[in-house]
N, C-alpha and C. Protein backbone atom coordinates (compact mmCIF):
# COMPACT_ATOMS: atom_id res chain seq x y z
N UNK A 1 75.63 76.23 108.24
CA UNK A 1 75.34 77.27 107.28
C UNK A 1 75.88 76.82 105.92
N UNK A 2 75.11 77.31 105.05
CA UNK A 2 75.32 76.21 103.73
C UNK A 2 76.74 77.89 103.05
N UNK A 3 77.93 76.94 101.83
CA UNK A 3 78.63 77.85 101.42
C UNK A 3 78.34 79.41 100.54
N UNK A 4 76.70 79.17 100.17
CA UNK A 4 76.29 80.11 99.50
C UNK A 4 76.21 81.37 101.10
N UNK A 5 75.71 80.92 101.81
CA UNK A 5 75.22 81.87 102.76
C UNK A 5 76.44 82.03 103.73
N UNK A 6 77.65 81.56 103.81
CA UNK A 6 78.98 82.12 104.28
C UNK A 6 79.65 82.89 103.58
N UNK A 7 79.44 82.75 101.86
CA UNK A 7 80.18 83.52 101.29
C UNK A 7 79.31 84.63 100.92
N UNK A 8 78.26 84.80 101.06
CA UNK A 8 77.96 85.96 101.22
C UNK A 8 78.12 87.24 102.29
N UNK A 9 77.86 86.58 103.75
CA UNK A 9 78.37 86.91 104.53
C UNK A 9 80.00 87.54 104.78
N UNK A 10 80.78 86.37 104.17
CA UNK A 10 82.35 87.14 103.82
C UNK A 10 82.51 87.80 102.41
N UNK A 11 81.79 88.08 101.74
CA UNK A 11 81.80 88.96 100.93
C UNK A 11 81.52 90.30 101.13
N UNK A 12 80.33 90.35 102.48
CA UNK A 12 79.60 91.80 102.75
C UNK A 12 81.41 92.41 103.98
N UNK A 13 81.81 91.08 104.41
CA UNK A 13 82.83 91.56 105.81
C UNK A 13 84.14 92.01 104.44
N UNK A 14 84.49 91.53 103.56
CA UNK A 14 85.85 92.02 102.84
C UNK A 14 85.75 93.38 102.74
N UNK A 15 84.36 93.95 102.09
CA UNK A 15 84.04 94.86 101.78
C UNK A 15 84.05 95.95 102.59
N UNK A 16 83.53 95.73 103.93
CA UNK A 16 83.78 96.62 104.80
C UNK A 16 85.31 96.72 105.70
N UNK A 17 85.99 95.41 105.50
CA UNK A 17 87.36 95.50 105.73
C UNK A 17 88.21 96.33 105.54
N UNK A 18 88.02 96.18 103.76
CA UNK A 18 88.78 96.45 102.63
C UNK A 18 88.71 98.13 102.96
N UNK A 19 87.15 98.88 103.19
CA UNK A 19 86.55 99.80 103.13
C UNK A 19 87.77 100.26 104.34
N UNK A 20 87.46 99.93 105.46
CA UNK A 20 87.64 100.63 106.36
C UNK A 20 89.25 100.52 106.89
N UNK A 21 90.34 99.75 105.80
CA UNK A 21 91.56 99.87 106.12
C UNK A 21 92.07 100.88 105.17
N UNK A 22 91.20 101.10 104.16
CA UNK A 22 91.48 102.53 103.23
C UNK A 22 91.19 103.49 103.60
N UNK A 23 89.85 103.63 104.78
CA UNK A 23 89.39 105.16 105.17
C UNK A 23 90.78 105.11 105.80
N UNK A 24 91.46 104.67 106.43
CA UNK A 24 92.24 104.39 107.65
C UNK A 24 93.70 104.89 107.22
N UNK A 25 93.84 105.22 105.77
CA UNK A 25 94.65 105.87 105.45
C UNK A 25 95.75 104.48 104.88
N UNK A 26 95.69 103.51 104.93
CA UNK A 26 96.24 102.51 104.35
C UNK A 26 96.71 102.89 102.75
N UNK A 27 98.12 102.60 102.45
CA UNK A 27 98.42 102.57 101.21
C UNK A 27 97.19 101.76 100.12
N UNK A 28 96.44 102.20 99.11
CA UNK A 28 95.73 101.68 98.09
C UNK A 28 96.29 101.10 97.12
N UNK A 29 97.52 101.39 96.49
CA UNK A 29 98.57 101.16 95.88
C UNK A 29 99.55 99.91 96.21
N UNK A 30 99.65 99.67 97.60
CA UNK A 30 100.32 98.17 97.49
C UNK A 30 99.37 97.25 97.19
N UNK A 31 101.16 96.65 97.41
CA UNK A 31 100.42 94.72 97.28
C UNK A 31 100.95 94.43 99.13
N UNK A 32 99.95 93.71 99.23
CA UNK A 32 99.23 93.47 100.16
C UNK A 32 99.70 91.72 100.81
N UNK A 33 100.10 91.23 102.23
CA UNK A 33 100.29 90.31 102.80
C UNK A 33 98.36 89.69 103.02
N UNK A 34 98.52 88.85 102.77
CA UNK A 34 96.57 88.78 102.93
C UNK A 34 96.73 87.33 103.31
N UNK A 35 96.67 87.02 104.96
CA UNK A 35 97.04 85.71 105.44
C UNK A 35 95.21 85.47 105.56
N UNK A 36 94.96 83.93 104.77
CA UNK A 36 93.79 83.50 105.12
C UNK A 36 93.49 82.39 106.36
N UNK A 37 92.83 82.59 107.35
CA UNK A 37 93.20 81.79 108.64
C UNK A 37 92.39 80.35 108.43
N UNK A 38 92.72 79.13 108.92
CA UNK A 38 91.98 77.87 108.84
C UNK A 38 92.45 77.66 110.58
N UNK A 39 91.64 76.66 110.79
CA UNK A 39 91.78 76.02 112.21
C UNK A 39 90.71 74.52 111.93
N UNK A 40 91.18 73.62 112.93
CA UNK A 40 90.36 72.53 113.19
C UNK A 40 91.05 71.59 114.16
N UNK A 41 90.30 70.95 114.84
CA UNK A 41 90.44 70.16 116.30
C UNK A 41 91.56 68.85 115.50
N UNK A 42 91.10 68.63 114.01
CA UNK A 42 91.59 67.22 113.27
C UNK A 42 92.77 67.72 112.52
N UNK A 43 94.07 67.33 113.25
CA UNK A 43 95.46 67.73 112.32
C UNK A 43 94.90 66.93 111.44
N UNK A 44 94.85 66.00 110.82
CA UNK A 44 95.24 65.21 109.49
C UNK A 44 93.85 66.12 108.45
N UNK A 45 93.08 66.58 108.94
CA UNK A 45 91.99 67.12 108.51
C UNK A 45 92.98 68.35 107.20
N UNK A 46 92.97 69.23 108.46
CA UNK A 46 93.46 70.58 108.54
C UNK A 46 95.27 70.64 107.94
N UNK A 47 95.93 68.99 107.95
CA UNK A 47 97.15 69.43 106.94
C UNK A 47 96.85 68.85 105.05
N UNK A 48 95.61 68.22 105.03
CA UNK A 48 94.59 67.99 103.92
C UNK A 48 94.58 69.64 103.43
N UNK A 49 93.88 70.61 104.44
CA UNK A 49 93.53 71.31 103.46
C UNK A 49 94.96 72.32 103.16
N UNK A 50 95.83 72.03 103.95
CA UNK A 50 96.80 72.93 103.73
C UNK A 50 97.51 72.84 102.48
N UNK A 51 97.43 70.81 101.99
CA UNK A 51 97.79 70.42 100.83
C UNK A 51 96.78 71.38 99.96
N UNK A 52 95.94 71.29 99.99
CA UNK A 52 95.17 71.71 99.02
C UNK A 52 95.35 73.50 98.68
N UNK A 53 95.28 74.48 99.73
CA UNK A 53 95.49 75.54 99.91
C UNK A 53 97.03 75.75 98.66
N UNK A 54 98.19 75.00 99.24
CA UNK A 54 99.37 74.98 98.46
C UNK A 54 99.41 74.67 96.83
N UNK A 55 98.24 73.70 96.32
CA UNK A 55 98.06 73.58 95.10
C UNK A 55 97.93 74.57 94.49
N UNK A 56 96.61 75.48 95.36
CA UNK A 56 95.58 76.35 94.33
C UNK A 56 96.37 78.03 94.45
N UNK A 57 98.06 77.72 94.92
CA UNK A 57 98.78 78.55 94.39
C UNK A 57 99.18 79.58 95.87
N UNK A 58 99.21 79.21 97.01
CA UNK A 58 98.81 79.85 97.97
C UNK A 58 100.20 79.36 98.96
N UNK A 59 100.83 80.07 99.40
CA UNK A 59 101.94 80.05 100.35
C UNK A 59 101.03 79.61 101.64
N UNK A 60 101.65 78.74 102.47
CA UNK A 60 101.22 77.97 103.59
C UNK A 60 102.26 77.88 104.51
N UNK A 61 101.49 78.37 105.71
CA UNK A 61 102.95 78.30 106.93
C UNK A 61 102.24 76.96 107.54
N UNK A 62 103.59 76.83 108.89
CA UNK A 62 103.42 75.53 109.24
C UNK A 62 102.17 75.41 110.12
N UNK A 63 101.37 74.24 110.65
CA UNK A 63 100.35 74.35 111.47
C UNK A 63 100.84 74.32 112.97
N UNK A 64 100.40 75.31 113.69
CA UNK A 64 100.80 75.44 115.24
C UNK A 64 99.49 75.04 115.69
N UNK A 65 99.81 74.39 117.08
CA UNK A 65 98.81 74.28 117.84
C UNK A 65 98.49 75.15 118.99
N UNK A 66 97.25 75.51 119.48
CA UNK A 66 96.79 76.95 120.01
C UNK A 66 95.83 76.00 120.86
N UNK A 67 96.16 77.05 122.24
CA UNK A 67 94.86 76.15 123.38
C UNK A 67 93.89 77.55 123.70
N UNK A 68 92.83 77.16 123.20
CA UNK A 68 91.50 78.06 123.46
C UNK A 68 91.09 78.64 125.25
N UNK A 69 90.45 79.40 125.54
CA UNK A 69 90.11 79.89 126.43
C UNK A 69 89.20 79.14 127.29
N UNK A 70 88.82 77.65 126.90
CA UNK A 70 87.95 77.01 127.45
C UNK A 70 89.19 75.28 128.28
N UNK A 71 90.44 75.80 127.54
CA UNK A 71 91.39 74.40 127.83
C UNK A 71 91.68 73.57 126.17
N UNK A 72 90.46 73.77 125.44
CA UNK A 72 90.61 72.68 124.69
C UNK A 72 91.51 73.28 123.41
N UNK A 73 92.24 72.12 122.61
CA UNK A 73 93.49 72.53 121.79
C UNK A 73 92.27 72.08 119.88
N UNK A 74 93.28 73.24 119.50
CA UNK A 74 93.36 73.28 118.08
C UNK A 74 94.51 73.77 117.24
N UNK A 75 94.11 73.05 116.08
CA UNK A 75 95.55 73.46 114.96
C UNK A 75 95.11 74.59 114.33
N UNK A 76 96.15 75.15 113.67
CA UNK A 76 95.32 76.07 112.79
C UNK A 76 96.76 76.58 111.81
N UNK A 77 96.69 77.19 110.44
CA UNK A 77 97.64 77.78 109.63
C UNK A 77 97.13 78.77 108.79
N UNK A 78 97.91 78.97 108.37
CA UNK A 78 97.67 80.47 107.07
C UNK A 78 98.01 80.07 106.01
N UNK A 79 96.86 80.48 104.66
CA UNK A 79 97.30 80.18 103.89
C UNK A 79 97.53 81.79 103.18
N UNK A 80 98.79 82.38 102.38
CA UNK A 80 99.05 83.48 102.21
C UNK A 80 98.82 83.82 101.00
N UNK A 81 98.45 85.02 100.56
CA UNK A 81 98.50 86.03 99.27
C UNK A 81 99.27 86.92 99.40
N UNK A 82 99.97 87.26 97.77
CA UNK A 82 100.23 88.76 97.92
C UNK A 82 99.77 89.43 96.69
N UNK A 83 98.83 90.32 96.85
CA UNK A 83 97.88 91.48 96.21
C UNK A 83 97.33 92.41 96.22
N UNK A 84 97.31 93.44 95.68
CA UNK A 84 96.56 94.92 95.94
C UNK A 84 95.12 93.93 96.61
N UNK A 85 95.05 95.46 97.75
CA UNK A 85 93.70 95.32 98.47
C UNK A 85 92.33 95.45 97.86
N UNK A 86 91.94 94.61 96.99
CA UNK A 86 90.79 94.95 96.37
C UNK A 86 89.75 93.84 96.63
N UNK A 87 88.27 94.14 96.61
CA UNK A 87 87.56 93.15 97.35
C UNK A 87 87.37 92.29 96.12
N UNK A 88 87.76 92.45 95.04
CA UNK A 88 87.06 91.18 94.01
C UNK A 88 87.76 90.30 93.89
N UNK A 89 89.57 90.57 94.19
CA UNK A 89 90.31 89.30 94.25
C UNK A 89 90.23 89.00 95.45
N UNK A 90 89.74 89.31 96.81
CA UNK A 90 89.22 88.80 98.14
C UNK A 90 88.16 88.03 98.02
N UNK A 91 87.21 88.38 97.29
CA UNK A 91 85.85 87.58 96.93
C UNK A 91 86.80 86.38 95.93
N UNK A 92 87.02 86.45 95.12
CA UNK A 92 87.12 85.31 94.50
C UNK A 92 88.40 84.02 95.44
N UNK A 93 89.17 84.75 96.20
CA UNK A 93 89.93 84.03 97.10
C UNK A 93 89.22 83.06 98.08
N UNK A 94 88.28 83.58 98.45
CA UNK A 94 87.60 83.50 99.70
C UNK A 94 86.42 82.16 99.26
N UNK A 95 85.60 82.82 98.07
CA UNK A 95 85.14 81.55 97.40
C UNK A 95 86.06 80.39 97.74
N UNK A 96 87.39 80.30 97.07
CA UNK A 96 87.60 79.03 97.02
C UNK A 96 88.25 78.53 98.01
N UNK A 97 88.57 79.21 99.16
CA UNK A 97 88.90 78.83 100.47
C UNK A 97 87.73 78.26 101.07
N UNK A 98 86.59 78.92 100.89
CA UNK A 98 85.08 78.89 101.93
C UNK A 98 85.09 76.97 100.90
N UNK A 99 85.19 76.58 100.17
CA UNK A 99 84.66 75.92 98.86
C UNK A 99 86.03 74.62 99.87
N UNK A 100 87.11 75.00 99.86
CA UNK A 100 88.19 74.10 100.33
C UNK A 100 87.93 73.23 101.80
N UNK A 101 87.92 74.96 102.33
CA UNK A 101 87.45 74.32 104.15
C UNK A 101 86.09 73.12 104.22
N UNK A 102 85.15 73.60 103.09
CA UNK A 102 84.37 72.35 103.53
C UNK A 102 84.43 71.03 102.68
N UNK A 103 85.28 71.10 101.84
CA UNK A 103 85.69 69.68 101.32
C UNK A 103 86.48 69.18 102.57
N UNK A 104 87.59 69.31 103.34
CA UNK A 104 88.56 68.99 104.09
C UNK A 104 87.49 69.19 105.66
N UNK A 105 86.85 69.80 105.30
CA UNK A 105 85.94 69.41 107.56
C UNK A 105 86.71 70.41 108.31
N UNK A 106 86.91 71.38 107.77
CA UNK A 106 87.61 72.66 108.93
C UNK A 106 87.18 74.28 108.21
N UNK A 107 87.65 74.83 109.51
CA UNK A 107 86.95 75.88 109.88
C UNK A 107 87.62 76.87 108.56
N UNK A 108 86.98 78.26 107.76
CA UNK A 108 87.90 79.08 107.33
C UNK A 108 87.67 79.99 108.03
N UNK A 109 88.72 80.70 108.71
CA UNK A 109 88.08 81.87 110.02
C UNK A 109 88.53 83.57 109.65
N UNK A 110 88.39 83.26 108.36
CA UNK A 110 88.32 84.96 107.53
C UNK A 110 90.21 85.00 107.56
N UNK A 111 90.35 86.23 107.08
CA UNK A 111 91.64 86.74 106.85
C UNK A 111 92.18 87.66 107.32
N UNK A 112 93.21 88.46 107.22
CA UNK A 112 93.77 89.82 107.84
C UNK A 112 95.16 90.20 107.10
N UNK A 113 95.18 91.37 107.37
CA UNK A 113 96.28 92.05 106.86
C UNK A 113 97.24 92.84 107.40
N UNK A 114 98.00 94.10 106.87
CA UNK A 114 98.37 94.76 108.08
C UNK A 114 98.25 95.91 107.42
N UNK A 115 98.41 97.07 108.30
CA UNK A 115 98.28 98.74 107.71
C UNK A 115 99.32 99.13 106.72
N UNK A 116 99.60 99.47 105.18
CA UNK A 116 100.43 99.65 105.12
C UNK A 116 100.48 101.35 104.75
N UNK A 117 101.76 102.08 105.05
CA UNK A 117 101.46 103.77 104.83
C UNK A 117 102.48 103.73 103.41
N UNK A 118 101.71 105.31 103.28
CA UNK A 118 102.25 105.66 101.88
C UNK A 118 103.56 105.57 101.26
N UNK A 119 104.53 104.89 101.72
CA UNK A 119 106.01 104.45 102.04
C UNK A 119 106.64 102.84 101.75
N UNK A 120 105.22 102.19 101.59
CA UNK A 120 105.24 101.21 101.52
C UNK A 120 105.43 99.89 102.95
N UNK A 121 105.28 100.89 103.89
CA UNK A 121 105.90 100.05 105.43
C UNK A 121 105.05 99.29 106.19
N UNK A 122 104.88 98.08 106.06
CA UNK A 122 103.40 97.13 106.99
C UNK A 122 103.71 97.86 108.48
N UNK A 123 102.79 97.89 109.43
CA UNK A 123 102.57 97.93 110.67
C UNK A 123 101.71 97.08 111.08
N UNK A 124 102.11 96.42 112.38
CA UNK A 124 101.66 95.76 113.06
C UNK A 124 100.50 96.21 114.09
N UNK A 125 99.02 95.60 114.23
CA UNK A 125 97.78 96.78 114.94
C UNK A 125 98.18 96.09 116.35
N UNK A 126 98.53 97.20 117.07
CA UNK A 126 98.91 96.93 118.50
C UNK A 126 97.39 95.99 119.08
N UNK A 127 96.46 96.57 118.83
CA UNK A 127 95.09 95.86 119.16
C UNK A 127 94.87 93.78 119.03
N UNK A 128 95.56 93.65 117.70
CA UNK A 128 95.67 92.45 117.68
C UNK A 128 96.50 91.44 118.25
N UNK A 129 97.59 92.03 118.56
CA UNK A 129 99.02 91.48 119.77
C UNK A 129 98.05 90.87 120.98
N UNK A 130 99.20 89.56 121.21
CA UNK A 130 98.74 89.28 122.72
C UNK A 130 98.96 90.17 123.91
N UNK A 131 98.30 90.06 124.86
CA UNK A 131 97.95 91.08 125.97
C UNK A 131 99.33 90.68 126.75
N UNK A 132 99.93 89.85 126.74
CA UNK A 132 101.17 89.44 127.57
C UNK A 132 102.73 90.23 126.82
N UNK A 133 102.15 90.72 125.48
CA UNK A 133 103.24 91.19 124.82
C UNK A 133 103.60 93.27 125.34
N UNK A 134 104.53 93.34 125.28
CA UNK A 134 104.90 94.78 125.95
C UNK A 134 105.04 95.46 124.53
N UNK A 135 103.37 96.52 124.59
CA UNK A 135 102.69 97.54 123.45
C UNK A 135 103.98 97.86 122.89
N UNK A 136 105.07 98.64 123.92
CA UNK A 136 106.12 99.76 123.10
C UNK A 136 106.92 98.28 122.08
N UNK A 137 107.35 97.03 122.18
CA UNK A 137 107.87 96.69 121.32
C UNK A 137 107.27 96.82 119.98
N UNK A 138 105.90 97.04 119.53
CA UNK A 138 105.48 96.81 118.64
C UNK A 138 104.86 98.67 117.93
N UNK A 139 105.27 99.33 119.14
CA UNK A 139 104.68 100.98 118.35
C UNK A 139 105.57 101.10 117.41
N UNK A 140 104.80 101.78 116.36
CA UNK A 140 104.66 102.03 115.21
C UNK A 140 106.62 101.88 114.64
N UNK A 141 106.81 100.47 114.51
CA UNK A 141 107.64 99.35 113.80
C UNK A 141 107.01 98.77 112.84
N UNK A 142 107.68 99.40 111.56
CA UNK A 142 107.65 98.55 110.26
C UNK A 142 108.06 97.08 110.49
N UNK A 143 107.41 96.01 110.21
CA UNK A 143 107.70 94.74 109.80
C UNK A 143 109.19 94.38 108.81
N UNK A 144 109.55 94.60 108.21
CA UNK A 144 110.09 94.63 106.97
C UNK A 144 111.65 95.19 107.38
């Protein structure tokens, strides 16, 4: 899929993201943890783009390796923001991530955030936790 027609695609998904973590009662008013996800089978690939991610001003955690549901292993890292939830600095982020991942040959596999309430307090979405993790450690615990 060519980058015009991915970033359109993640332009229509921020939007309804963005949309639907505000119906959701999410603080509008913060600033916002906004981890952008990369993965690829090629470490030297994928710590390329992490260099690059770190240039264009972007906090980068380390790359872990993750074994898929089929056996086979991949790397993958975050590259981080912090900014009010708004889709035009998501769109313009995302551009140059979508623009990065395919200079460097790896995947950009969208972004995520967390709920934050009118208090300022991230929560963690029990939904996204691994299934091996025990729900009550994670009910409704601020991060922070």
């Amino acid at each position: 899929m060519s980058i015009d027609r991915l970033l359109k695609a993640q332009k229509q998904e921020n939007l309804e993201i963005v949309t639907a973590i505000l119906d959701d009662g999410s603080n509008p008013d913060a600033e916002y943890t906004i981890e952008h996800h990369f993965s690829s089978t090629n470490f030297d690939r994928l710590e390329k783009a992490a260099v690059d991610a770190f240039k264009a001003g972007f906090e980068v955690n380390d790359a872990e390796e993750m074994e898929l549901e089929d056996g086979s292993l991949i790397f993958c890292f975050d590259a981080i923001a912090h900014h009010k939830l708004e889709v035009e600095l998501l769109d313009k982020a995302c551009e140059a991530l979508l623009v990065l991942a395919a200079k460097q040959k790896v995947d950009y596999d969208g972004w995520g955030t967390y709920f934050i309430d009118e208090d300022g307090n991230e929560y963690i979405d029990e939904d996204d936790e691994d299934d091996d993790v025990d729900d009550e450690e994670f009910e409704e615990k601020p991060l922070h």
